[in-house]
Each structure stands twice: as C-alpha cells, then as structure tokens.
PDB file of N, CA and C in Angstrom:
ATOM      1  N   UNK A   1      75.386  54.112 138.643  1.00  0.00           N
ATOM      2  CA  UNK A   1      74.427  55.208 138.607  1.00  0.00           C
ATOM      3  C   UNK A   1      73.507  55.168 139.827  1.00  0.00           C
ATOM      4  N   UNK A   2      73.486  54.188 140.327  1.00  0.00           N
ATOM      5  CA  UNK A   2      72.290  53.646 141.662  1.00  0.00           C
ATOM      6  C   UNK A   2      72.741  54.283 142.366  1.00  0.00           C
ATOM      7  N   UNK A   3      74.115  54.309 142.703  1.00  0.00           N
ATOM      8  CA  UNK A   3      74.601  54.941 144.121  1.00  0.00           C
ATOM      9  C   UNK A   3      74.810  56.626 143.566  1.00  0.00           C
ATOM     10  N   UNK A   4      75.230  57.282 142.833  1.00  0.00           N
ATOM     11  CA  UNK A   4      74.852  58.647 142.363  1.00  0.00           C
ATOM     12  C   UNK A   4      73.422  58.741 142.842  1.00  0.00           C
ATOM     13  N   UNK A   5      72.369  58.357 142.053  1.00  0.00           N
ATOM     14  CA  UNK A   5      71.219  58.999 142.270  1.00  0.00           C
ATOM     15  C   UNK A   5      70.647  58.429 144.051  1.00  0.00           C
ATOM     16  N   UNK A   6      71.428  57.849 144.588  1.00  0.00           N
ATOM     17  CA  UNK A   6      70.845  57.819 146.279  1.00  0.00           C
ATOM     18  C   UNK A   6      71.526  58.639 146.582  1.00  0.00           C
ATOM     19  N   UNK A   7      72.828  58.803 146.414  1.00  0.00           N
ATOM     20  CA  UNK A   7      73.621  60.339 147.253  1.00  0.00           C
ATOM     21  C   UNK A   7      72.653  61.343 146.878  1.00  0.00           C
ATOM     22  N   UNK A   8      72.000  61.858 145.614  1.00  0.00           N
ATOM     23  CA  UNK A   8      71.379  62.749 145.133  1.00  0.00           C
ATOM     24  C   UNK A   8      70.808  63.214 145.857  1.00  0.00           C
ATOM     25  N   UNK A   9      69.660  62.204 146.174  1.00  0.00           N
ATOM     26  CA  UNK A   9      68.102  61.699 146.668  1.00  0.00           C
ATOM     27  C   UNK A   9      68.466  62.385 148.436  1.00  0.00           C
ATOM     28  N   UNK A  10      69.455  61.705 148.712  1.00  0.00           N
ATOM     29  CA  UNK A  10      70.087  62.138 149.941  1.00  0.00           C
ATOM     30  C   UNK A  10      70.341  63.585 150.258  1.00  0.00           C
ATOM     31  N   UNK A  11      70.810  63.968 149.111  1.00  0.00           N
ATOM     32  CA  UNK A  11      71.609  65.444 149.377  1.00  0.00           C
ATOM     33  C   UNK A  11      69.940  66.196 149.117  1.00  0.00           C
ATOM     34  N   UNK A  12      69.166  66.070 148.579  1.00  0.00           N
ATOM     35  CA  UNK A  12      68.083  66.877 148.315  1.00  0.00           C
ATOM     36  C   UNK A  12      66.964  66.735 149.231  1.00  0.00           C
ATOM     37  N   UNK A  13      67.252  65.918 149.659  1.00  0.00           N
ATOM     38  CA  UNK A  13      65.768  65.613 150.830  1.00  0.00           C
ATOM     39  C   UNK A  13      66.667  66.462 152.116  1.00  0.00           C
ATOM     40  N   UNK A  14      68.048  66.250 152.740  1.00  0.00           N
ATOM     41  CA  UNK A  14      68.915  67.408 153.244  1.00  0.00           C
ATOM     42  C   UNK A  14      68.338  68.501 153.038  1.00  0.00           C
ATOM     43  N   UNK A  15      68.889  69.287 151.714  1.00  0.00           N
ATOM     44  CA  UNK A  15      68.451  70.315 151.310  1.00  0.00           C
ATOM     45  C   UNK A  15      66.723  70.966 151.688  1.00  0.00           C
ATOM     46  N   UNK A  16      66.028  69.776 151.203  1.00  0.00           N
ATOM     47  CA  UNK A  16      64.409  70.312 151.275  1.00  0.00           C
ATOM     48  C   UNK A  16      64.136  70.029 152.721  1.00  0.00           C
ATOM     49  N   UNK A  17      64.409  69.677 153.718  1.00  0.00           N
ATOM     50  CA  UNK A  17      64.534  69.783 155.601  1.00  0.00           C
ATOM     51  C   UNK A  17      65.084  70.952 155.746  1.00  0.00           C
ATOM     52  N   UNK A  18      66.415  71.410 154.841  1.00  0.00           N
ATOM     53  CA  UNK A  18      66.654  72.690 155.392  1.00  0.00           C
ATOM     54  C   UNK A  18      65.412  73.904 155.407  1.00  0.00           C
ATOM     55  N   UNK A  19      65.397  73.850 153.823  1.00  0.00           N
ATOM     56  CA  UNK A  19      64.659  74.297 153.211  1.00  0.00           C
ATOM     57  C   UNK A  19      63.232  74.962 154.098  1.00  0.00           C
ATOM     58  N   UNK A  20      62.964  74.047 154.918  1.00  0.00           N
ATOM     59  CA  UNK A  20      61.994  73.957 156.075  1.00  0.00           C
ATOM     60  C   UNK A  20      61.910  74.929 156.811  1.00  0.00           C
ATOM     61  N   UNK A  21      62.949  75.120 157.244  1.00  0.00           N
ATOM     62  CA  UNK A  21      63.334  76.207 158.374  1.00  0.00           C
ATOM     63  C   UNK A  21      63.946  77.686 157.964  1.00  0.00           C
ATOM     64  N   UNK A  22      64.632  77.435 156.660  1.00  0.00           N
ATOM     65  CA  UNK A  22      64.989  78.961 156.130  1.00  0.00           C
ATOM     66  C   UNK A  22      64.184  79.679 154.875  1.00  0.00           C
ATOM     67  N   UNK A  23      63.702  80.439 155.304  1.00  0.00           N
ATOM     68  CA  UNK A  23      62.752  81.342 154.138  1.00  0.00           C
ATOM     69  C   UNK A  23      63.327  80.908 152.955  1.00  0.00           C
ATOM     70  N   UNK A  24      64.497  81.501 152.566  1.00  0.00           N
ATOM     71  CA  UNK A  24      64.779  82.222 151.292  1.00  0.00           C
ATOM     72  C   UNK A  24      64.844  80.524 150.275  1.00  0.00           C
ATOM     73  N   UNK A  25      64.933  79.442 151.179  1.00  0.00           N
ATOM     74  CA  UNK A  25      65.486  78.026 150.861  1.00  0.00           C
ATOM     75  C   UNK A  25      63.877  76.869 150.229  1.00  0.00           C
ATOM     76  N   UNK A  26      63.660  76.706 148.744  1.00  0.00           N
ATOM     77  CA  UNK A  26      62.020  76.025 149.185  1.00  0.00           C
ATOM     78  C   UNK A  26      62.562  74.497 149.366  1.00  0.00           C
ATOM     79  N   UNK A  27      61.506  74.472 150.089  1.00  0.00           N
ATOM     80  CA  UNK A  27      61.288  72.898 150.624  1.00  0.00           C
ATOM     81  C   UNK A  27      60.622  71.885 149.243  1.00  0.00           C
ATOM     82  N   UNK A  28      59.586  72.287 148.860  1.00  0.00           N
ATOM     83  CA  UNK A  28      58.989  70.893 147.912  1.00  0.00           C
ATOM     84  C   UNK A  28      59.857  70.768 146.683  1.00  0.00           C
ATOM     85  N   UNK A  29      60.534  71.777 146.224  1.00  0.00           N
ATOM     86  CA  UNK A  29      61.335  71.009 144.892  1.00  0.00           C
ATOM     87  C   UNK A  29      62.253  70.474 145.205  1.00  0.00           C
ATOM     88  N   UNK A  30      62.961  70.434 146.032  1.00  0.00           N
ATOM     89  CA  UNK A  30      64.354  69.686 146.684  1.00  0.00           C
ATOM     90  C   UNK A  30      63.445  68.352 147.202  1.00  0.00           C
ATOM     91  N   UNK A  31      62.376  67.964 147.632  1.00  0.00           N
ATOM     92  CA  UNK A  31      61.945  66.585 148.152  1.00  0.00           C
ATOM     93  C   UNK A  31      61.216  66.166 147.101  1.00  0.00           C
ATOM     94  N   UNK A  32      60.850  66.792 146.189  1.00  0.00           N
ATOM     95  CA  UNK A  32      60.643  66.164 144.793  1.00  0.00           C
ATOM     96  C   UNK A  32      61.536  65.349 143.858  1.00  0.00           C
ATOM     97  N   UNK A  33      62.532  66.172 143.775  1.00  0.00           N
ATOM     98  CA  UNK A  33      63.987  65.918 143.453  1.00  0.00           C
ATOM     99  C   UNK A  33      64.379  64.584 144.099  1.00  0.00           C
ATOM    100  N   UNK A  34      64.300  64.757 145.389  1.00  0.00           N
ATOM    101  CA  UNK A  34      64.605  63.268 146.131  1.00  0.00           C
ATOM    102  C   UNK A  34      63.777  62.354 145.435  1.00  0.00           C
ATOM    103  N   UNK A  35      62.313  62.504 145.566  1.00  0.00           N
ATOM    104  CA  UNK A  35      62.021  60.923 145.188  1.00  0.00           C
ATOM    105  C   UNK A  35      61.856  60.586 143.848  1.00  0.00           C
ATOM    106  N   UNK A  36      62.134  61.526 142.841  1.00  0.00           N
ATOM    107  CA  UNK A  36      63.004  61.001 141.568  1.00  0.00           C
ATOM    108  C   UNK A  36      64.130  60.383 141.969  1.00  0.00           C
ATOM    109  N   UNK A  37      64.996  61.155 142.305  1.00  0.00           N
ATOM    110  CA  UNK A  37      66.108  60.016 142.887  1.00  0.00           C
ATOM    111  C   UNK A  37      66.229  59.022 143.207  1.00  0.00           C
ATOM    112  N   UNK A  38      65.357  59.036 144.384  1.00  0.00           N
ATOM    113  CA  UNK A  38      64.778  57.301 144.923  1.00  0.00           C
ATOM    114  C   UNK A  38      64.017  56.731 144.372  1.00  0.00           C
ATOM    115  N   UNK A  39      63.141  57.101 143.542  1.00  0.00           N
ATOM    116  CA  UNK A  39      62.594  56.062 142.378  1.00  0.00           C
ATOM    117  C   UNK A  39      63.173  55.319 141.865  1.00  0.00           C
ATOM    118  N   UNK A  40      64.774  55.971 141.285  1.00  0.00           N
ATOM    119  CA  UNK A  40      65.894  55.215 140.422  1.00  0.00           C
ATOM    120  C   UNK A  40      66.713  54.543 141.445  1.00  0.00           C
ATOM    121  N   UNK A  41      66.798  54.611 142.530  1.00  0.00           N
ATOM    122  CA  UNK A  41      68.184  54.364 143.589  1.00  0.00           C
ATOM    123  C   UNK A  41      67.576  53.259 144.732  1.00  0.00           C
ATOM    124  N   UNK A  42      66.399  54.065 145.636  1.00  0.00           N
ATOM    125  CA  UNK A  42      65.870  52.856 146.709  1.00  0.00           C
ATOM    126  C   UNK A  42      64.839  53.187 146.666  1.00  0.00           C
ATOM    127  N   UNK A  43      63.311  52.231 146.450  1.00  0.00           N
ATOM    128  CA  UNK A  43      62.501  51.950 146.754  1.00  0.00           C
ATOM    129  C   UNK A  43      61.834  52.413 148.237  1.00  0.00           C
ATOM    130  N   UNK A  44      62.903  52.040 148.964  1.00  0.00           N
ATOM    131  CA  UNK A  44      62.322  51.756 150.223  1.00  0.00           C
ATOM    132  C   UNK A  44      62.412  53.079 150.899  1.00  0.00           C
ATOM    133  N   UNK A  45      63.485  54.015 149.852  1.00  0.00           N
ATOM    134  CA  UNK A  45      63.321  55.481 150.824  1.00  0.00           C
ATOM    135  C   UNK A  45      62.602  56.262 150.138  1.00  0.00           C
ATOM    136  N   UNK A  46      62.073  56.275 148.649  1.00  0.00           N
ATOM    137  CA  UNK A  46      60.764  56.405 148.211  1.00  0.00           C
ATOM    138  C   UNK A  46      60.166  56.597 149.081  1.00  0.00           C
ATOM    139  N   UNK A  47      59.185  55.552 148.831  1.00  0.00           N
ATOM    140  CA  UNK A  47      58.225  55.346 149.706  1.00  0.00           C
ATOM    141  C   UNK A  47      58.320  55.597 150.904  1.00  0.00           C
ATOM    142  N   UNK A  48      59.281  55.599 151.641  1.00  0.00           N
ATOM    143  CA  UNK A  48      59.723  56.348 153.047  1.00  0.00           C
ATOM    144  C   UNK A  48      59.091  58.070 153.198  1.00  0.00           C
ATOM    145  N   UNK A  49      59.714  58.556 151.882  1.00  0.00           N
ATOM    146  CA  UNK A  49      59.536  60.323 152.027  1.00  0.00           C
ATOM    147  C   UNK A  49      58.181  60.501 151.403  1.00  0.00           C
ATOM    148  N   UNK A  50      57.178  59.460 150.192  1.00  0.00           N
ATOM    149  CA  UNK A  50      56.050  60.085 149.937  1.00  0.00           C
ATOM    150  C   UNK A  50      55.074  59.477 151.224  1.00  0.00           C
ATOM    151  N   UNK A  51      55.423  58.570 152.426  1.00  0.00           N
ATOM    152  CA  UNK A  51      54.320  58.268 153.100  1.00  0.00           C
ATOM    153  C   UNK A  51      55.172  59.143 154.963  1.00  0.00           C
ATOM    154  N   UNK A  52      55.403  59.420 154.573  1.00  0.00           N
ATOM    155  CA  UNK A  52      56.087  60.492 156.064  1.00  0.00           C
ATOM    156  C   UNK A  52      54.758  61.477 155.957  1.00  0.00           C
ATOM    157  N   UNK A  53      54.879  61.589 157.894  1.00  0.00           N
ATOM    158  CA  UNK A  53      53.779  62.407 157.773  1.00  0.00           C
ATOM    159  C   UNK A  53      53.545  63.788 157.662  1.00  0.00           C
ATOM    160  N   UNK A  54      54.616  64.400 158.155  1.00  0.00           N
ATOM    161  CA  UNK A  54      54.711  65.865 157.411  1.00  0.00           C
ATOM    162  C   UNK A  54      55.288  66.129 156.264  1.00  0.00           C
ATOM    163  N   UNK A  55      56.244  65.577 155.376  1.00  0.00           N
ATOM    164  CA  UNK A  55      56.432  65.720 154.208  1.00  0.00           C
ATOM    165  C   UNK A  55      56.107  65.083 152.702  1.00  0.00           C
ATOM    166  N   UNK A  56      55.160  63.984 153.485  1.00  0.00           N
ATOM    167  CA  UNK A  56      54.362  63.491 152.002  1.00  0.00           C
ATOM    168  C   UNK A  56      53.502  63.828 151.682  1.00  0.00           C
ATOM    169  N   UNK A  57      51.991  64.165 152.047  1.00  0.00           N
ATOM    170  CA  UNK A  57      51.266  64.532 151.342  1.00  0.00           C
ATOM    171  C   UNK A  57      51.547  65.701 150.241  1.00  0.00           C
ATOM    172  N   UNK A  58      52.242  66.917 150.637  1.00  0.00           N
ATOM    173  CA  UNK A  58      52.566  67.801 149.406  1.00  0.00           C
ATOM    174  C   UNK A  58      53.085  66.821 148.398  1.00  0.00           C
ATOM    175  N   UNK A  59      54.102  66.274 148.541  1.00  0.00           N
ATOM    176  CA  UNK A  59      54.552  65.381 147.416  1.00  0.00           C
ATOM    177  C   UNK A  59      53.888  64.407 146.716  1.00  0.00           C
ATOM    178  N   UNK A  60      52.628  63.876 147.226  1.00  0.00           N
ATOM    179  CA  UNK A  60      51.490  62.691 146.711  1.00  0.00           C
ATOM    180  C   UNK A  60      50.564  63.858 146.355  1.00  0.00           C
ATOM    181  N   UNK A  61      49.650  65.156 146.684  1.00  0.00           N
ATOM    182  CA  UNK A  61      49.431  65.710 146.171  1.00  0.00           C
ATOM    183  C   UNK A  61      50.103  66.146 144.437  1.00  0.00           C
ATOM    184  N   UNK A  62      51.276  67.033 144.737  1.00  0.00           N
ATOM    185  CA  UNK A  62      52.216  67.259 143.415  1.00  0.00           C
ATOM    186  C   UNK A  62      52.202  66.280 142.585  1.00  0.00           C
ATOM    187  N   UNK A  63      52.604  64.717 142.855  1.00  0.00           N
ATOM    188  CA  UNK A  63      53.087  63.782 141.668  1.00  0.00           C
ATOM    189  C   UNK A  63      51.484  63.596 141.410  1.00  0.00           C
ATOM    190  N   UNK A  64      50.185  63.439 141.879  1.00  0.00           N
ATOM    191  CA  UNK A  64      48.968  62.751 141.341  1.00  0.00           C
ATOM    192  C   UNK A  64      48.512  64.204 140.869  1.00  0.00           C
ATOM    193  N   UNK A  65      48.225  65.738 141.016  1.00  0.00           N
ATOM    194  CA  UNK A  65      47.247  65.902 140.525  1.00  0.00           C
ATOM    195  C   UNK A  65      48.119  67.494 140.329  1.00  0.00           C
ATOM    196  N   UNK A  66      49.493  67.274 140.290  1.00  0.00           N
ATOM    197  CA  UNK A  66      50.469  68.997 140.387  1.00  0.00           C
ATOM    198  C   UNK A  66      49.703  70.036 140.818  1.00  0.00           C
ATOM    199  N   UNK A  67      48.820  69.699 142.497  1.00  0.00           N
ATOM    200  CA  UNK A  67      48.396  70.359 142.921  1.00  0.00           C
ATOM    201  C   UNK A  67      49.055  70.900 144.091  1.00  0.00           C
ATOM    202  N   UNK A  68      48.283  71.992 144.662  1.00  0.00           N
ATOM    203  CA  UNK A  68      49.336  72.715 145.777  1.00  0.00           C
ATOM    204  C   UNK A  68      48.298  73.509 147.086  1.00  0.00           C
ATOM    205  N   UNK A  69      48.635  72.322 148.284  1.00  0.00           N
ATOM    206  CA  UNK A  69      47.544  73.444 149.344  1.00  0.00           C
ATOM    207  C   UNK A  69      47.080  74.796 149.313  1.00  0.00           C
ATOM    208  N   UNK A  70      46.092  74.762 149.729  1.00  0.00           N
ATOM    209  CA  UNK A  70      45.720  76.620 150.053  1.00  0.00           C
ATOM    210  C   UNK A  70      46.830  76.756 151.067  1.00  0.00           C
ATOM    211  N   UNK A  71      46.641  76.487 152.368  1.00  0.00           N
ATOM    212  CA  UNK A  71      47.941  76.703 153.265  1.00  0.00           C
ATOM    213  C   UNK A  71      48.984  77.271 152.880  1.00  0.00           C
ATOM    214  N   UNK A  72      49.487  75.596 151.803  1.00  0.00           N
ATOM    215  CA  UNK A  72      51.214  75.787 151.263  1.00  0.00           C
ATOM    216  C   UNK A  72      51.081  77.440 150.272  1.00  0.00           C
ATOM    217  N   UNK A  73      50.146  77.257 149.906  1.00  0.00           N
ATOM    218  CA  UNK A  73      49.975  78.794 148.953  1.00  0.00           C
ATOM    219  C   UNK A  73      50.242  79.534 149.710  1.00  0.00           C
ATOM    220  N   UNK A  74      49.677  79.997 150.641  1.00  0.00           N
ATOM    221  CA  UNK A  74      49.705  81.277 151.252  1.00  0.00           C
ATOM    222  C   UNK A  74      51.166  81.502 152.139  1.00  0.00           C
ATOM    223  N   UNK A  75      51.345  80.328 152.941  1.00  0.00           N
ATOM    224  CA  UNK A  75      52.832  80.393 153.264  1.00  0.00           C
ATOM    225  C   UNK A  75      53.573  80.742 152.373  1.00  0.00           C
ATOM    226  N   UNK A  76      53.882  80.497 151.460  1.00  0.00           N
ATOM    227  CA  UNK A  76      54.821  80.495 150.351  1.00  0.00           C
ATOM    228  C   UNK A  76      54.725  81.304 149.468  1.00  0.00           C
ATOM    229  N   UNK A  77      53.630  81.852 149.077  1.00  0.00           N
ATOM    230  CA  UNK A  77      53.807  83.421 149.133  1.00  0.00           C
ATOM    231  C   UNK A  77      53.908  84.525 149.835  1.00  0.00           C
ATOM    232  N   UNK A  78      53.473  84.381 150.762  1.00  0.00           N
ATOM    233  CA  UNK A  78      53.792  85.691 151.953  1.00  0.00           C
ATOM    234  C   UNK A  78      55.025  85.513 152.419  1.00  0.00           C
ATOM    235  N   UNK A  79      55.630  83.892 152.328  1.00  0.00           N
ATOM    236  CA  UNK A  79      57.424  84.337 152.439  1.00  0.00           C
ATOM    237  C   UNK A  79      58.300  84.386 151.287  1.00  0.00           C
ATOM    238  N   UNK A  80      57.365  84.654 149.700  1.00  0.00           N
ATOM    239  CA  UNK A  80      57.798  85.391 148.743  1.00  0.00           C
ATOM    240  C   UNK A  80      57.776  87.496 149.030  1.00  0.00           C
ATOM    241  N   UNK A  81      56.552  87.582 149.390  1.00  0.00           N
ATOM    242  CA  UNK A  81      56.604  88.972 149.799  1.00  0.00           C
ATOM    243  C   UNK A  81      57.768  89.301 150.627  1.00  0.00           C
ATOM    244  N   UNK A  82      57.633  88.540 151.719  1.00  0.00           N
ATOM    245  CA  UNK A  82      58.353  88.644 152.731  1.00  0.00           C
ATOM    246  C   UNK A  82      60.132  89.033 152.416  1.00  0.00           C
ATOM    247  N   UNK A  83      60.308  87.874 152.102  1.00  0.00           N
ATOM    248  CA  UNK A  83      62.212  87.731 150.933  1.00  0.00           C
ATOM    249  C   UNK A  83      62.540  89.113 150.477  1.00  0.00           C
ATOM    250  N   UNK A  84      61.245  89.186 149.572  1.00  0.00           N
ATOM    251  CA  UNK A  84      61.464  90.302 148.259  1.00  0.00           C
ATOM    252  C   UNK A  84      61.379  91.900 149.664  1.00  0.00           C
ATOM    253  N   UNK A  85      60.266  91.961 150.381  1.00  0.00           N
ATOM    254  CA  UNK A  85      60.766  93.120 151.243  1.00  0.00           C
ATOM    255  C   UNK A  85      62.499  93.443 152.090  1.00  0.00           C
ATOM    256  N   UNK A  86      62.789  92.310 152.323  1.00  0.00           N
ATOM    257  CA  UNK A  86      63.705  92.105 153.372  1.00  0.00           C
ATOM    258  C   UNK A  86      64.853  92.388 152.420  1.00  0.00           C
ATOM    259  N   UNK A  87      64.732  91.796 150.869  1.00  0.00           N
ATOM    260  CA  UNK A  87      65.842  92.070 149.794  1.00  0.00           C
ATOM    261  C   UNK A  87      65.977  93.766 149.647  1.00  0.00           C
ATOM    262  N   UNK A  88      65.248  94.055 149.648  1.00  0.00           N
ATOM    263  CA  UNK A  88      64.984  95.415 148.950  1.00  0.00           C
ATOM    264  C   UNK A  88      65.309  96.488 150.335  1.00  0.00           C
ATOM    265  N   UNK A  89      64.801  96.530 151.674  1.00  0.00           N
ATOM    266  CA  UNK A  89      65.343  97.040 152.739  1.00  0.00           C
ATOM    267  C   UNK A  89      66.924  96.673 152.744  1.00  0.00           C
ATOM    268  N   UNK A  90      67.323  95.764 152.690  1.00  0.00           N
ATOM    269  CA  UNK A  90      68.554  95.220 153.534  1.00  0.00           C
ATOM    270  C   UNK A  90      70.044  95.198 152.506  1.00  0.00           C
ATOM    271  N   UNK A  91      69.571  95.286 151.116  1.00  0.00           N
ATOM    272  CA  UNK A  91      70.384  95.970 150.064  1.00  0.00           C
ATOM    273  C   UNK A  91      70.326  97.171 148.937  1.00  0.00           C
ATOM    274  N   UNK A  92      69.046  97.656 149.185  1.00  0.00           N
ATOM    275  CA  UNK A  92      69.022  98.980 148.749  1.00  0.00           C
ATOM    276  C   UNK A  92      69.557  98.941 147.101  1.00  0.00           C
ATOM    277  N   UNK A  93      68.749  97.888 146.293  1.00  0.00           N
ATOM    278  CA  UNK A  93      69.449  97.950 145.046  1.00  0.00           C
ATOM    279  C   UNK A  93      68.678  98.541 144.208  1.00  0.00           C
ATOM    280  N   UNK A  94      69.717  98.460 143.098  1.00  0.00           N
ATOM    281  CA  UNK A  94      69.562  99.742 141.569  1.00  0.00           C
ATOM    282  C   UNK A  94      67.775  99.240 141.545  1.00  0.00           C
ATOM    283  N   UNK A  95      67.439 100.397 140.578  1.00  0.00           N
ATOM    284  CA  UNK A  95      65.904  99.972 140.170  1.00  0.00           C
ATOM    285  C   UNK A  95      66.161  99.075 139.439  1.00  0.00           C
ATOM    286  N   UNK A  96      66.911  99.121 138.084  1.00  0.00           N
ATOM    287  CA  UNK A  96      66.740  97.582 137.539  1.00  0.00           C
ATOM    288  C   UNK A  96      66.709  95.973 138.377  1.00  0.00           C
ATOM    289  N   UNK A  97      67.938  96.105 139.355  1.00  0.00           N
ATOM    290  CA  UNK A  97      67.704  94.821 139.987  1.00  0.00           C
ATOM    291  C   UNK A  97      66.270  94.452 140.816  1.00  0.00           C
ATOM    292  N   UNK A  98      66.312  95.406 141.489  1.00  0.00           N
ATOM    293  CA  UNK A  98      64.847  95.516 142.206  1.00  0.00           C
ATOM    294  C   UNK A  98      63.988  95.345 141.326  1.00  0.00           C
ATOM    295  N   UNK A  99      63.763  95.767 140.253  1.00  0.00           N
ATOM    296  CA  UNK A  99      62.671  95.586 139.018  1.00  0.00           C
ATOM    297  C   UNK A  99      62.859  93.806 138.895  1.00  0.00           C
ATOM    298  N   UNK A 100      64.064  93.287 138.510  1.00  0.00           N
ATOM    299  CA  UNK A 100      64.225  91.986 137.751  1.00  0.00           C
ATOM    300  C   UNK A 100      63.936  90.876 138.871  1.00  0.00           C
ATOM    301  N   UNK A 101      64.193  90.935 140.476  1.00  0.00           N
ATOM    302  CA  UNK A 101      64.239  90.427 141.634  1.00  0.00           C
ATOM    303  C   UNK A 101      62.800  90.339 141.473  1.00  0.00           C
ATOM    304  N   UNK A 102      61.943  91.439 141.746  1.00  0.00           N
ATOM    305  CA  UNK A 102      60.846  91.286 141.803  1.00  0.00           C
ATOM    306  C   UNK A 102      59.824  90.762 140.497  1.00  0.00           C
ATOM    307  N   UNK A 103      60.533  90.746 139.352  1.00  0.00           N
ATOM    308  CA  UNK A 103      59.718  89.907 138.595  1.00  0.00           C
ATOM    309  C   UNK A 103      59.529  88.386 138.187  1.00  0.00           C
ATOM    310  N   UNK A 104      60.843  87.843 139.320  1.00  0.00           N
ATOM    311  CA  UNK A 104      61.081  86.686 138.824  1.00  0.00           C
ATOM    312  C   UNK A 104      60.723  86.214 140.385  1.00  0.00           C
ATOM    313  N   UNK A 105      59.988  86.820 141.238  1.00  0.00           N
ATOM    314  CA  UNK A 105      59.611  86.595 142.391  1.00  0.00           C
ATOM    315  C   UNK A 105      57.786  86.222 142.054  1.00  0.00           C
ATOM    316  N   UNK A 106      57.714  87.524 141.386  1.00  0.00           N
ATOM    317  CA  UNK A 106      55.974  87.620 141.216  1.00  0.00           C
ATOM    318  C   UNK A 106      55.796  86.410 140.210  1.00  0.00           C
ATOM    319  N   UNK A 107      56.621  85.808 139.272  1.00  0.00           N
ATOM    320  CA  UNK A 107      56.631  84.970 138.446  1.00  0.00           C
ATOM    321  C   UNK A 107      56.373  83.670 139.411  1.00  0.00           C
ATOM    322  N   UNK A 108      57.118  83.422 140.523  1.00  0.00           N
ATOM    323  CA  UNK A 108      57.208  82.186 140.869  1.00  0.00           C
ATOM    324  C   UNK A 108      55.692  82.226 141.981  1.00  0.00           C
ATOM    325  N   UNK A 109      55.165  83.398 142.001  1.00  0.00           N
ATOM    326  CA  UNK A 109      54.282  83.748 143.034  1.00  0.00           C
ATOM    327  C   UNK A 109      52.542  82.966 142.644  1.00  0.00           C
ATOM    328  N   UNK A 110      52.956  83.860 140.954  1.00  0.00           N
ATOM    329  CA  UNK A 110      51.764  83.127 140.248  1.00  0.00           C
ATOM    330  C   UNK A 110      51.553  82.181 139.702  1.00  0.00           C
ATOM    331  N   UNK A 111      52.938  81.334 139.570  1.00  0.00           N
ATOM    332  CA  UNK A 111      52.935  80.018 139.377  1.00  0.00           C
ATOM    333  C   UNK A 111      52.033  79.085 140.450  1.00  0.00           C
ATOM    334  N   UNK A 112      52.289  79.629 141.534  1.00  0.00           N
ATOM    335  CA  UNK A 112      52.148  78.965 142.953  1.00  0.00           C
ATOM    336  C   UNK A 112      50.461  79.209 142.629  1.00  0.00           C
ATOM    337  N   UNK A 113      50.049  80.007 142.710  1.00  0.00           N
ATOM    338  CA  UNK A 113      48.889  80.667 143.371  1.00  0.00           C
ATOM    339  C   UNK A 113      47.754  79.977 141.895  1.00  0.00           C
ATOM    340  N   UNK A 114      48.671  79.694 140.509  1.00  0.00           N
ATOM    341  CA  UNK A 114      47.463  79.388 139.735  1.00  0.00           C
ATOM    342  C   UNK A 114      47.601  77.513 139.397  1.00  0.00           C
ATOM    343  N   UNK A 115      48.590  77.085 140.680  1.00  0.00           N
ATOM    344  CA  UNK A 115      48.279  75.289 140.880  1.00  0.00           C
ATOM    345  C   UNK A 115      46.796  75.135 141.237  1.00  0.00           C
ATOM    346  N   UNK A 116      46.201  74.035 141.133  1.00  0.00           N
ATOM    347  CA  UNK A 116      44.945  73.934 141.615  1.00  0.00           C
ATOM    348  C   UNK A 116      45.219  73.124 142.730  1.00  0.00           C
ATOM    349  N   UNK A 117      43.821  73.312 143.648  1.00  0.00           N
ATOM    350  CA  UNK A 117      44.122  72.879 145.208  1.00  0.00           C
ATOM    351  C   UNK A 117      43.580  71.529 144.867  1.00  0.00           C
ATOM    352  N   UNK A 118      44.361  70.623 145.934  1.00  0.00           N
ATOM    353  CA  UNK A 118      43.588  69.346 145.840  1.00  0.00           C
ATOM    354  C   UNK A 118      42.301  69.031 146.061  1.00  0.00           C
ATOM    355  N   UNK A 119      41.853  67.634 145.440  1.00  0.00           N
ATOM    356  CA  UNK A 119      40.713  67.288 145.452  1.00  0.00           C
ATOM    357  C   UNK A 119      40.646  67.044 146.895  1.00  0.00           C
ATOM    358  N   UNK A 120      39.111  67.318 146.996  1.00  0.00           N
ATOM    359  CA  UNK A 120      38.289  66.898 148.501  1.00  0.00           C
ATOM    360  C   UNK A 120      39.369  67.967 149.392  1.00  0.00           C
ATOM    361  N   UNK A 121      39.740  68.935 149.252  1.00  0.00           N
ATOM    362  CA  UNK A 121      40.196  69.765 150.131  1.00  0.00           C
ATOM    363  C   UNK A 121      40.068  71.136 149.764  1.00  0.00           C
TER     364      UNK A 121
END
C-alpha cells in the first residue's frame, strides 16, 4: 500500500503543478491529496510539499485552520468567472446546461469566498 499511496502522492502533486498554470485545472486539492498520500507513503516528501515555498503555506494554512487567502480567493474566483464566460462564449450551450455549469460553478465560488482568511493576515 506504501508504494500505491507514493505513486498517488506523486501523480497529484503532478497534477496540482499543472494545475498551476491551467485555469480550468485547481491546484490546492490535488497538493492536498498529495500530502495525504505522503503522510501514509514518505515523510520526507510530506514535509517537503507543506514547507516549499510557494506551495506550502496554502496547504499549512488549509490543514491548521481550513482557511483560504484573500489573494487565493480572488484569483480563484475570477478564474471561476473567467472558465464559466469562456464556457458559455466558446460552446454556446442549451439553457439548461448553462444553467447547471453555472450553478455548480457559483457553488464552488461560495464555498471559496465563505473559508475564513488566515490568522494574522
């Protein structure tokens, strides 16, 4: 099972780097994912991805207080707006889909937006 959950850990911290660079792709649940993984698998790459300097603090934020930057907020919703415009120009779909796209967009929007921001920030 050790070596499953490091390929995992592996394939999702992949994923959440991609994640980085392509809108439609999020970054913090895929490097979350990882260090569950590496909790169970290696130690040492744990602690590798929650003390890195651009991708740990969201994640030491999230695991201590399931909080979420103002920053990361606003990025991450305006490239929720963003998605949901570009969906809706670029496939021209039925009102229902457009209705259901956009509610499970605004869903993940206000999830985001009603995390609380971290302490001392």
């Amino acid at each position: 099972m050790r070596t499953i959950y490091l390929l995992a850990g592996l394939l999702m911290t992949a994923l959440g780097i991609v994640g980085a660079f392509l809108p439609l792709l999020p970054t913090t649940p895929f490097l979350l994912l990882a260090v569950w993984c590496f909790s169970r698998s290696s130690p040492r790459l744990e602690q590798w991805l929650i003390t890195h300097k651009t991708l740990g603090p969201p994640l030491t934020n999230w695991q201590r207080e399931g909080a979420i930057s103002g920053r990361t907020k606003v990025v991450a919703v305006s490239l929720i707006v963003a998605s949901y415009a570009f969906f809706v120009y670029r496939t021209q779909p039925s009102v229902l889909l457009a209705v259901v796209v956009g509610l499970v967009l605004s869903c993940s929007a206000l999830f985001i937006l009603t995390r609380p921001l971290p302490k001392g920030k």
